[in-house]
PDB file of N, CA and C in Angstrom:
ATOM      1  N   UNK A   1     -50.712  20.883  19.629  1.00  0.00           N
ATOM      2  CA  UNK A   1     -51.207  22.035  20.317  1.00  0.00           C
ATOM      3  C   UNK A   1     -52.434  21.659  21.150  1.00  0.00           C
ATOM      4  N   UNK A   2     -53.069  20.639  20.441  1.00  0.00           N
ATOM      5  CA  UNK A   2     -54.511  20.514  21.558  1.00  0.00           C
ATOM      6  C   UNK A   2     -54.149  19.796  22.591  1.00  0.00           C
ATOM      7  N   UNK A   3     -53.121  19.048  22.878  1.00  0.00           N
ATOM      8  CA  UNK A   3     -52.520  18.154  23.965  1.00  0.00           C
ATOM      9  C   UNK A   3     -52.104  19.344  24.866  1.00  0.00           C
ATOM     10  N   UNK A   4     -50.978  20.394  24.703  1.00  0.00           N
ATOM     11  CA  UNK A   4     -50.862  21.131  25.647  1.00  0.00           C
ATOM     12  C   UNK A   4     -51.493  22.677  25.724  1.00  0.00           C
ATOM     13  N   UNK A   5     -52.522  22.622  25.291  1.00  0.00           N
ATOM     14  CA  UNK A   5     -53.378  23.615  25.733  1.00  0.00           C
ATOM     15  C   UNK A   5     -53.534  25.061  24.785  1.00  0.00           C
ATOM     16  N   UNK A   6     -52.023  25.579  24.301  1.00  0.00           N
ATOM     17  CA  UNK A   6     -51.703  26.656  23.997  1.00  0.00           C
ATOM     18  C   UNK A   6     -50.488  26.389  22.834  1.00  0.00           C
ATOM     19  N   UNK A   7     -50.570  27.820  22.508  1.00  0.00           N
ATOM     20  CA  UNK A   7     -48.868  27.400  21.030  1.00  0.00           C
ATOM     21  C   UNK A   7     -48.136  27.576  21.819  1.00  0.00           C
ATOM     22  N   UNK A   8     -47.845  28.450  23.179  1.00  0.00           N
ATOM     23  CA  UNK A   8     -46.563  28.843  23.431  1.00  0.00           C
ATOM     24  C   UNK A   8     -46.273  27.826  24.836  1.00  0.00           C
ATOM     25  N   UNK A   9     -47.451  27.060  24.927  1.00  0.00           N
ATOM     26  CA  UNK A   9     -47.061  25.694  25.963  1.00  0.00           C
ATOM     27  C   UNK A   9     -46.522  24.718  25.085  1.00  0.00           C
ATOM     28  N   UNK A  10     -47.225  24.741  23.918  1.00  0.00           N
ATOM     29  CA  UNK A  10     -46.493  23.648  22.899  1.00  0.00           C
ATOM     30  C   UNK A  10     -44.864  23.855  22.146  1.00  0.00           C
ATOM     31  N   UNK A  11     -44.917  25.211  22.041  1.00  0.00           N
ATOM     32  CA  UNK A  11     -43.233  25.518  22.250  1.00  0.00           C
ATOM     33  C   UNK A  11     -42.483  25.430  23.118  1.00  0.00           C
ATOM     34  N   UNK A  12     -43.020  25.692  24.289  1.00  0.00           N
ATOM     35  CA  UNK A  12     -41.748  25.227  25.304  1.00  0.00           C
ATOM     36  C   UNK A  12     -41.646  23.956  25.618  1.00  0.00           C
ATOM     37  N   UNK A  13     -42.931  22.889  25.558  1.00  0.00           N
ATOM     38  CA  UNK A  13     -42.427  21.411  25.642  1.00  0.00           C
ATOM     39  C   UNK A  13     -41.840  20.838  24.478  1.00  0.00           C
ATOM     40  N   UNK A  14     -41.918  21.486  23.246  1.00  0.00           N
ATOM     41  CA  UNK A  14     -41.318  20.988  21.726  1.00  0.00           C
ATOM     42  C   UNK A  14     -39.530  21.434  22.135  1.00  0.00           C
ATOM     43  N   UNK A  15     -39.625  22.742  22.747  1.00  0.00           N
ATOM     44  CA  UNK A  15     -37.786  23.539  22.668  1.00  0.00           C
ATOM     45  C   UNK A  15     -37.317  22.829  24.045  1.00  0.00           C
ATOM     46  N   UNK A  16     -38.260  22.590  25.246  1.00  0.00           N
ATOM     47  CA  UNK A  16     -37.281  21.639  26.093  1.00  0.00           C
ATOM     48  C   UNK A  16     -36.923  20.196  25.368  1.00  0.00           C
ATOM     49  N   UNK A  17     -37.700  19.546  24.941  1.00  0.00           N
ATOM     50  CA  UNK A  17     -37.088  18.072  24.275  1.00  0.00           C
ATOM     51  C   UNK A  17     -35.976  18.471  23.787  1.00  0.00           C
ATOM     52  N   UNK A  18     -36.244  19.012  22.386  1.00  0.00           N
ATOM     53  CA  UNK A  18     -34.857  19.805  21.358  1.00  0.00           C
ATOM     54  C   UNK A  18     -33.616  19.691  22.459  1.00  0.00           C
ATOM     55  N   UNK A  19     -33.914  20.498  23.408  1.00  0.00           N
ATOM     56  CA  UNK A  19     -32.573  21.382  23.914  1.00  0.00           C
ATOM     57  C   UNK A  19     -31.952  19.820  24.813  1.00  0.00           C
ATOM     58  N   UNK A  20     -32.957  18.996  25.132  1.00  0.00           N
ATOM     59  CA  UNK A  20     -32.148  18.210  26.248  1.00  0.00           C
ATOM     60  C   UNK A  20     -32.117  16.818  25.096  1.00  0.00           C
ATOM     61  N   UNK A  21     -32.466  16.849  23.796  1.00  0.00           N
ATOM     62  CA  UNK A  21     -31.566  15.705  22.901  1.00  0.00           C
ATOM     63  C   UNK A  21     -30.750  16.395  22.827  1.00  0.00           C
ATOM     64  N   UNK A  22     -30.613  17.705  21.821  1.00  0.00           N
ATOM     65  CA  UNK A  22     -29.479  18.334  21.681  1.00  0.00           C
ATOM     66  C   UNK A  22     -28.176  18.653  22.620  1.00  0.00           C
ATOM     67  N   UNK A  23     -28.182  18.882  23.754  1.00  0.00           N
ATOM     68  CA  UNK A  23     -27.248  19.066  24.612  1.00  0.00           C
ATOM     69  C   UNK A  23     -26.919  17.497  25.405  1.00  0.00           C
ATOM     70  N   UNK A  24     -27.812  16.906  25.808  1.00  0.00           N
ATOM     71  CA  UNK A  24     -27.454  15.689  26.057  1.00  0.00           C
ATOM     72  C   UNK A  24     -26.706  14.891  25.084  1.00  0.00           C
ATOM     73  N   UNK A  25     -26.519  15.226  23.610  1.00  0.00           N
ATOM     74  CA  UNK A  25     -25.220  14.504  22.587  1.00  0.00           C
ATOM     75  C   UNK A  25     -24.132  15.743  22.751  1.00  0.00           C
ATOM     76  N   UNK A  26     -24.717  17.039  22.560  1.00  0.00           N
ATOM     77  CA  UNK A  26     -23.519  17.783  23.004  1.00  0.00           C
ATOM     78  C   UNK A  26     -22.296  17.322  23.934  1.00  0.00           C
ATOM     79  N   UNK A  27     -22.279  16.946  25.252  1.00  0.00           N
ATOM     80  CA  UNK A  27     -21.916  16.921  26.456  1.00  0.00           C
ATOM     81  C   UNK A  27     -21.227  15.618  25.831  1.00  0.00           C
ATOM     82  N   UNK A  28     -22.104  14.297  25.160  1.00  0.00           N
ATOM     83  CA  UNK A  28     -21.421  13.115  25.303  1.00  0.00           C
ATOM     84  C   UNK A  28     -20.050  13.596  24.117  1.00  0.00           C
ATOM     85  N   UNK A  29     -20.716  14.510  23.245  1.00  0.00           N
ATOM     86  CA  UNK A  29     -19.347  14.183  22.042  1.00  0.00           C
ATOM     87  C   UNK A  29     -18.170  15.277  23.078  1.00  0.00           C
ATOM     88  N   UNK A  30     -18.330  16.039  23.737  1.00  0.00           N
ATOM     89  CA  UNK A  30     -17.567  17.057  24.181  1.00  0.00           C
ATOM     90  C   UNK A  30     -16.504  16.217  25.152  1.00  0.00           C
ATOM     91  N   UNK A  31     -17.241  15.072  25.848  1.00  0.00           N
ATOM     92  CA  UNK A  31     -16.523  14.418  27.030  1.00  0.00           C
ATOM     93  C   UNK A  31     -14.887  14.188  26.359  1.00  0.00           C
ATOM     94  N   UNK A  32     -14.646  13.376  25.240  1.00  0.00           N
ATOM     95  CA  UNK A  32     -13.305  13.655  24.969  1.00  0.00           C
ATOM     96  C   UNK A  32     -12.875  14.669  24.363  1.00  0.00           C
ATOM     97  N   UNK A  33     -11.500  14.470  23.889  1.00  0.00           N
ATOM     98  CA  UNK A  33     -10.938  15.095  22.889  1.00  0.00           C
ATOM     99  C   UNK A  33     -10.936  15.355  21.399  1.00  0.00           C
ATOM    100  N   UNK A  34     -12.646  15.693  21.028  1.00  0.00           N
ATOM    101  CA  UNK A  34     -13.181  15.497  19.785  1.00  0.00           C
ATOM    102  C   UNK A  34     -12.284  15.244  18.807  1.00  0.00           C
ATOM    103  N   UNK A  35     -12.219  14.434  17.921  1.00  0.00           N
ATOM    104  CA  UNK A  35     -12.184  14.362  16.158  1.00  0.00           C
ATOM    105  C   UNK A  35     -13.120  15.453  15.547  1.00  0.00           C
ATOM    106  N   UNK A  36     -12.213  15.498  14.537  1.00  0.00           N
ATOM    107  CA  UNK A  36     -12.986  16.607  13.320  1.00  0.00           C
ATOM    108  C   UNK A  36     -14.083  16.283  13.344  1.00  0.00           C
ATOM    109  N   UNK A  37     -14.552  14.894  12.926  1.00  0.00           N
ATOM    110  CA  UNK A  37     -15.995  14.235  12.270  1.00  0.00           C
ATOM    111  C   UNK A  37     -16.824  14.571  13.543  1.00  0.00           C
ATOM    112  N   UNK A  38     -16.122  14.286  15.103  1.00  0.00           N
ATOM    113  CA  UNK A  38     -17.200  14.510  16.066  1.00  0.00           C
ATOM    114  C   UNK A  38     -17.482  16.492  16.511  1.00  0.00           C
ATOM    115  N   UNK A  39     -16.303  16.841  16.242  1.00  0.00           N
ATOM    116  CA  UNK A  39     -16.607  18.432  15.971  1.00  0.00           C
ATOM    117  C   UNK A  39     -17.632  19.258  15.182  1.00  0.00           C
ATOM    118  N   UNK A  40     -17.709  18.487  14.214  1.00  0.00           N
ATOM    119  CA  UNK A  40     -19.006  18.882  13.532  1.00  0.00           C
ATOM    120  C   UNK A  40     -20.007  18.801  13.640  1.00  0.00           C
ATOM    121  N   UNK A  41     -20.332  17.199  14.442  1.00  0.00           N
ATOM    122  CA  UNK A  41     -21.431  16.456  14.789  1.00  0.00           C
ATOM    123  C   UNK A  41     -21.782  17.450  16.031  1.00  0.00           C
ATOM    124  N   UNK A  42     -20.700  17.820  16.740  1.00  0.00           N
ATOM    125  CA  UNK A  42     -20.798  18.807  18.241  1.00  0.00           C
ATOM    126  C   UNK A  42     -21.546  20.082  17.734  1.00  0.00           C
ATOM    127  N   UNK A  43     -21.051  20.720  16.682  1.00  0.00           N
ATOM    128  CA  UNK A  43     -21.345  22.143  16.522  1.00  0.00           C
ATOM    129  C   UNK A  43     -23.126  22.284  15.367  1.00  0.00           C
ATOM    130  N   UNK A  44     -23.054  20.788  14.902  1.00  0.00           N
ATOM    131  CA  UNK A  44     -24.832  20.455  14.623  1.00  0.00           C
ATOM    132  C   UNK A  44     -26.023  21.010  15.596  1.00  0.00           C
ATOM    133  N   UNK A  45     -25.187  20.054  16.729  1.00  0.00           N
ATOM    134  CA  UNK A  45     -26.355  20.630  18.048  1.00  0.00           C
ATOM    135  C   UNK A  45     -26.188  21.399  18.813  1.00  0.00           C
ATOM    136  N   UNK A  46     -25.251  22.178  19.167  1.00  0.00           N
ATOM    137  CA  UNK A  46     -25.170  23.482  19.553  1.00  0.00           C
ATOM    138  C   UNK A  46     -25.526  24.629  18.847  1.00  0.00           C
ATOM    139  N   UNK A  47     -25.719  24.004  17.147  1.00  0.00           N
ATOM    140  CA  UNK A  47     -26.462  25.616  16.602  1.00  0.00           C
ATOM    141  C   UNK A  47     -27.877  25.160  16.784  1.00  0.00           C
ATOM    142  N   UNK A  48     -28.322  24.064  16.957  1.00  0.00           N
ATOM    143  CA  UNK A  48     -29.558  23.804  16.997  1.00  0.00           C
ATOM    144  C   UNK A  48     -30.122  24.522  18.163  1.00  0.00           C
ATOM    145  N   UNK A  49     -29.409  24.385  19.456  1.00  0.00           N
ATOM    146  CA  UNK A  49     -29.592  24.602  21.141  1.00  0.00           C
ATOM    147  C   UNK A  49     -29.520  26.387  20.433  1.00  0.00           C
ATOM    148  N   UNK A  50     -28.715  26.876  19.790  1.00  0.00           N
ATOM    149  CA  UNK A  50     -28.277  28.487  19.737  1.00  0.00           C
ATOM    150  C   UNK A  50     -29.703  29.171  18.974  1.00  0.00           C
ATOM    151  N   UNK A  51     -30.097  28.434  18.014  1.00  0.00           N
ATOM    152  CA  UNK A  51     -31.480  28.682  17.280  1.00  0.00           C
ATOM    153  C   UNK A  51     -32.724  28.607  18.560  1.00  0.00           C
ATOM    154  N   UNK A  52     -33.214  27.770  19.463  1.00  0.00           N
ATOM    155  CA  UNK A  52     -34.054  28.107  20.311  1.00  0.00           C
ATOM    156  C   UNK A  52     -33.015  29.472  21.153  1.00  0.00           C
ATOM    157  N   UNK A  53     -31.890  29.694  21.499  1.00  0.00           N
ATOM    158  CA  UNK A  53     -31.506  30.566  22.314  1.00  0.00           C
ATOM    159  C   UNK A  53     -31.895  31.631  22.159  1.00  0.00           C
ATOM    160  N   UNK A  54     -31.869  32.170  20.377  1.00  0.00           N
ATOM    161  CA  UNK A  54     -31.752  33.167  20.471  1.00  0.00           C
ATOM    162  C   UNK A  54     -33.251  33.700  19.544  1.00  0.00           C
ATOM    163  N   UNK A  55     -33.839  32.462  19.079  1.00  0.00           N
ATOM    164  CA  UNK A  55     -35.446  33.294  19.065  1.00  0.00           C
ATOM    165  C   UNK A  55     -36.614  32.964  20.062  1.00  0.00           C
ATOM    166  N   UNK A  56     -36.137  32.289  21.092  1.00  0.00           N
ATOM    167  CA  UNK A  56     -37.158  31.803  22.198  1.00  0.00           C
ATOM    168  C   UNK A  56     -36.376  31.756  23.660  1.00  0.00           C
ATOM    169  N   UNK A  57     -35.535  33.167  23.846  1.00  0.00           N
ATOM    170  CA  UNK A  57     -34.496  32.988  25.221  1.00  0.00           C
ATOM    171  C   UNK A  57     -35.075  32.333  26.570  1.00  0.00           C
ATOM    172  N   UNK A  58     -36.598  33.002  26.508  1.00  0.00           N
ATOM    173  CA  UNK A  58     -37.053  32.544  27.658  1.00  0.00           C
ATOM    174  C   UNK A  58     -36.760  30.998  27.804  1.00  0.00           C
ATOM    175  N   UNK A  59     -37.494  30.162  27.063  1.00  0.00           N
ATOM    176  CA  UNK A  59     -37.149  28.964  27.061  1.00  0.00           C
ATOM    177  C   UNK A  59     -35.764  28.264  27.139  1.00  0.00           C
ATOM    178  N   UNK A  60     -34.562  28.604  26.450  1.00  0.00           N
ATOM    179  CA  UNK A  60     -33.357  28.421  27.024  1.00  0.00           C
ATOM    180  C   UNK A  60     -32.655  28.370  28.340  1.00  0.00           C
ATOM    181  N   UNK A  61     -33.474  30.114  29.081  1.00  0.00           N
ATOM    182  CA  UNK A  61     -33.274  30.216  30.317  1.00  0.00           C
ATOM    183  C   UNK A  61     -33.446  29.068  31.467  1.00  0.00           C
ATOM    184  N   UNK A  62     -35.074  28.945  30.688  1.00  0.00           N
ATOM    185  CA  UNK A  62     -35.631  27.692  31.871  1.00  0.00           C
ATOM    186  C   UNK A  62     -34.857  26.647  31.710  1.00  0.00           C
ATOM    187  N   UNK A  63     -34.761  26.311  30.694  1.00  0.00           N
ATOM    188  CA  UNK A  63     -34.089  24.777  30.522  1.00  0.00           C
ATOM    189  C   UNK A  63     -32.269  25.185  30.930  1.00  0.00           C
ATOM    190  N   UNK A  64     -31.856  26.390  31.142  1.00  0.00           N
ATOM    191  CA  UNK A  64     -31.054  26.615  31.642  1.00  0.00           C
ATOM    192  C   UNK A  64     -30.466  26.416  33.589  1.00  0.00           C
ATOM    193  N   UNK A  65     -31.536  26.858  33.518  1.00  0.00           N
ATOM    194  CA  UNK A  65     -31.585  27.332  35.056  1.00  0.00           C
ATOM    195  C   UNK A  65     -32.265  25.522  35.938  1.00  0.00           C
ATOM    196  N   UNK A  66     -33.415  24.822  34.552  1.00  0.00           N
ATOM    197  CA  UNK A  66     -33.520  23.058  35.238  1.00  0.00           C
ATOM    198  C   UNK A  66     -32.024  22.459  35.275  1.00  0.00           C
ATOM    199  N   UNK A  67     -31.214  22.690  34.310  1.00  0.00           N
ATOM    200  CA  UNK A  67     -29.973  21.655  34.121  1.00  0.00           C
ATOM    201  C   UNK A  67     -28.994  22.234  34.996  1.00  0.00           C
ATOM    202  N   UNK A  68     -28.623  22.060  36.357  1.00  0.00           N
ATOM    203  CA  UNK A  68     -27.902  22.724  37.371  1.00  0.00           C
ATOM    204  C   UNK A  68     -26.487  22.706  36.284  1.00  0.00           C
ATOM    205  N   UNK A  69     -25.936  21.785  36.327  1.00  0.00           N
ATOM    206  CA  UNK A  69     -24.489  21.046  35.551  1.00  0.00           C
ATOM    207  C   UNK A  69     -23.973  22.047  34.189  1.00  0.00           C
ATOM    208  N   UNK A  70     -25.415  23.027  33.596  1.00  0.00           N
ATOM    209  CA  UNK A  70     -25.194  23.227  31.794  1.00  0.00           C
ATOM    210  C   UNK A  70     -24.350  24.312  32.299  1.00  0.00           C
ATOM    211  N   UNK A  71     -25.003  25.398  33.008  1.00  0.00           N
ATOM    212  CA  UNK A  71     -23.660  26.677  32.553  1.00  0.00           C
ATOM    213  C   UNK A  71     -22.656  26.285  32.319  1.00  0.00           C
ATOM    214  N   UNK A  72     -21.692  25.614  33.921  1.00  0.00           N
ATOM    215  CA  UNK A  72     -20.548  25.402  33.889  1.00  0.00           C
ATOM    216  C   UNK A  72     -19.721  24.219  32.823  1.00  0.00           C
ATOM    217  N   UNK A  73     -20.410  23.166  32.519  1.00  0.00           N
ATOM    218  CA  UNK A  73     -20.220  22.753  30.882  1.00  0.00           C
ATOM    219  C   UNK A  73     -19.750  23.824  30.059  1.00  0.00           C
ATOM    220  N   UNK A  74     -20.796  25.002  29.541  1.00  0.00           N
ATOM    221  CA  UNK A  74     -20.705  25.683  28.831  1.00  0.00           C
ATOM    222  C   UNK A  74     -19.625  26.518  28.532  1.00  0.00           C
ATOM    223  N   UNK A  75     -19.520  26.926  29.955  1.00  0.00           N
ATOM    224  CA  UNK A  75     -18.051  27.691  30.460  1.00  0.00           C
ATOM    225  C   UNK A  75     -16.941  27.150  30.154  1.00  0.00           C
ATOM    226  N   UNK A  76     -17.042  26.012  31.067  1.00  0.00           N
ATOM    227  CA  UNK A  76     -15.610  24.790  30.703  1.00  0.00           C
ATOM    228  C   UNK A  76     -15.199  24.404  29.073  1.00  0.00           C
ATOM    229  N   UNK A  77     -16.243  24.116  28.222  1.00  0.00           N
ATOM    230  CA  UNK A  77     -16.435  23.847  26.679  1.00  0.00           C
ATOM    231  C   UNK A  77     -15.621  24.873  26.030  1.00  0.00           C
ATOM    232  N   UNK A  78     -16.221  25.933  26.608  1.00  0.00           N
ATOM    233  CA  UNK A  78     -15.642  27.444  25.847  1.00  0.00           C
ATOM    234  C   UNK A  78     -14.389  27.778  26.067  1.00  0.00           C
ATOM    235  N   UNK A  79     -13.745  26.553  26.703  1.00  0.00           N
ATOM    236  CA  UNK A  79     -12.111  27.131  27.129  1.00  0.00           C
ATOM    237  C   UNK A  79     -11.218  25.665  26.663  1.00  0.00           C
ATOM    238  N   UNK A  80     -12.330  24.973  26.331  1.00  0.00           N
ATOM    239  CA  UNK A  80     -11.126  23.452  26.173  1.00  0.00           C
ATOM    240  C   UNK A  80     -11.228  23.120  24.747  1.00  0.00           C
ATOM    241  N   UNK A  81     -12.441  23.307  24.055  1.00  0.00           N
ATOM    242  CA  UNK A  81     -12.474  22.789  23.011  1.00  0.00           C
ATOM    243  C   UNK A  81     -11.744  23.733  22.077  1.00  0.00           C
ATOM    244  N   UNK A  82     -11.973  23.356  20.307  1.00  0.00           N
ATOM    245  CA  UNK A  82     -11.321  24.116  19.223  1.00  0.00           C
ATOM    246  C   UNK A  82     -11.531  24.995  19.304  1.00  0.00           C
ATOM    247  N   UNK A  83     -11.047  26.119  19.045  1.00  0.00           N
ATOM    248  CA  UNK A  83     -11.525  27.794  18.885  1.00  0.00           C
ATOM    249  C   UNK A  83     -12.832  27.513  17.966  1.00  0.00           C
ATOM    250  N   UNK A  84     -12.650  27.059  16.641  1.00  0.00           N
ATOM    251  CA  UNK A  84     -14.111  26.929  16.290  1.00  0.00           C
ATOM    252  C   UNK A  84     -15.551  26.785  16.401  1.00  0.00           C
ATOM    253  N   UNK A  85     -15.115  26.404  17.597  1.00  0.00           N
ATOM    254  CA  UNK A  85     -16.506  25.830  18.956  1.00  0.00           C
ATOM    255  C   UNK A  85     -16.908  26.950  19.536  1.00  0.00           C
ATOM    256  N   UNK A  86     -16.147  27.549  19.999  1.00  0.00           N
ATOM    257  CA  UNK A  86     -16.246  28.888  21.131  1.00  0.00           C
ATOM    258  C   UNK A  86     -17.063  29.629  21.292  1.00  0.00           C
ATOM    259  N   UNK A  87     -17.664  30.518  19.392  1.00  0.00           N
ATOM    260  CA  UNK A  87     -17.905  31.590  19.697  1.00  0.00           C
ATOM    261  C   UNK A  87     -19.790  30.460  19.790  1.00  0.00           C
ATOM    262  N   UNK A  88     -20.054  30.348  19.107  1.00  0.00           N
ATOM    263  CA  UNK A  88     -21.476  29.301  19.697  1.00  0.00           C
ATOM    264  C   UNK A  88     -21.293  29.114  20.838  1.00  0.00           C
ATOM    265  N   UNK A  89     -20.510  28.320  22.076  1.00  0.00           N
ATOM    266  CA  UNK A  89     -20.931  28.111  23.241  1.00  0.00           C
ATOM    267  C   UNK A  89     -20.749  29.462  23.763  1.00  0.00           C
ATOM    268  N   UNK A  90     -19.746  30.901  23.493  1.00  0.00           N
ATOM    269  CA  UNK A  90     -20.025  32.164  24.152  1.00  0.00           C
ATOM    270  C   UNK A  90     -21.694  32.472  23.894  1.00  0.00           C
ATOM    271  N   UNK A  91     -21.744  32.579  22.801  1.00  0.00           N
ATOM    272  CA  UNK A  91     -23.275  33.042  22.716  1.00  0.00           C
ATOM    273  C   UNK A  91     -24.911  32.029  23.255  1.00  0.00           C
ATOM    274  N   UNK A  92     -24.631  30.923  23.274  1.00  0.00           N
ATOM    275  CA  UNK A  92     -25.060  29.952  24.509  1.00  0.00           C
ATOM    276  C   UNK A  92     -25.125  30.948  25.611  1.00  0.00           C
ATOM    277  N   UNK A  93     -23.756  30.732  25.870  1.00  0.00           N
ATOM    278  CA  UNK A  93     -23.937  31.230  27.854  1.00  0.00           C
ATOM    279  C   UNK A  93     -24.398  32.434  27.738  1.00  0.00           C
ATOM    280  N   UNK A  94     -24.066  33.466  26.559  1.00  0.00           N
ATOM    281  CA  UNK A  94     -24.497  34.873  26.843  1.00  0.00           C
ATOM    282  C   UNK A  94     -26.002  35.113  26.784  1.00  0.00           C
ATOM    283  N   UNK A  95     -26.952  34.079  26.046  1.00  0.00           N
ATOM    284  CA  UNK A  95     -28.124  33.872  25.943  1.00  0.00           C
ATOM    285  C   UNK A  95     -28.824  33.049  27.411  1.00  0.00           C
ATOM    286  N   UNK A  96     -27.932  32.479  28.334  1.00  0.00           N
ATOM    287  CA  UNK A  96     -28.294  31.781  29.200  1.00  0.00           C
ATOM    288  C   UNK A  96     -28.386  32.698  30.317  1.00  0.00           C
ATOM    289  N   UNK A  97     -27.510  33.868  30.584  1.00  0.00           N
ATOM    290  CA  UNK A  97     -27.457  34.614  31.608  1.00  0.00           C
ATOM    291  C   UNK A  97     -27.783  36.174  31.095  1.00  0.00           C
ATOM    292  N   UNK A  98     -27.961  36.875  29.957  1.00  0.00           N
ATOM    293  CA  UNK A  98     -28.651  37.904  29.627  1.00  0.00           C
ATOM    294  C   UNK A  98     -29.734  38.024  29.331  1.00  0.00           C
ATOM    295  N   UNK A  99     -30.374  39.436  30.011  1.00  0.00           N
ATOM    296  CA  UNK A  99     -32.142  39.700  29.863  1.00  0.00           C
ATOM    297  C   UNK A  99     -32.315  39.394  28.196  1.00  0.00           C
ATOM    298  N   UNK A 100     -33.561  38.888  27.518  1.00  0.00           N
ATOM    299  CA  UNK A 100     -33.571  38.869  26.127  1.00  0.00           C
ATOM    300  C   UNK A 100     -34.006  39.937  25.511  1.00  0.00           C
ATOM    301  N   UNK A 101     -33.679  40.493  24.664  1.00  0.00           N
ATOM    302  CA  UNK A 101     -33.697  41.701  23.652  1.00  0.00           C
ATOM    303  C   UNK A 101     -35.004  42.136  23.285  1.00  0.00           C
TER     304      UNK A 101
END
């Protein structure tokens, strides 16, 4: 906190790292046609990415709106992968493009 000034500067540089390890393994395990073992490993860091979504939206947004490439991932994910996957990346995108609560 004394490095960036404030708690809620130190949360958004702590939830951007999070979100761009987390989604940056997202994306690599998603590129194929997951295995079980990598399905799980997938849906690790997407609840991780869904936990900043949905108690710190603002921050999602931003790191939404820096990563030109994530919606449409998100979109695409939500239609190719297991049904098991889905309803996490729906609530992703619905956290990426709705005002927060």
């Amino acid at each position: 906190m004394f490095l960036c000034g404030s708690k809620e500067k130190y949360r958004q540089s702590r939830d951007l790292h999070a979100l761009e390890f987390h989604m940056g393994r997202a994306t690599t395990l998603a590129a194929d046609s997951p295995a079980y073992d990598q399905l799980v490993q997938l849906m690790e860091h997407l609840k991780a990415c869904l936990e900043v979504a949905t108690s710190r939206a603002a921050n999602w947004q931003n790191f939404c709106l820096s990563s030109e490439p994530l919606v449409p991932f998100l979109f695409r994910a939500s239609c190719s992968l297991d049904e098991g996957v889905c309803p996490t990346l729906l609530q992703l995108l619905q956290n990426a493009v709705c005002r927060p609560r």
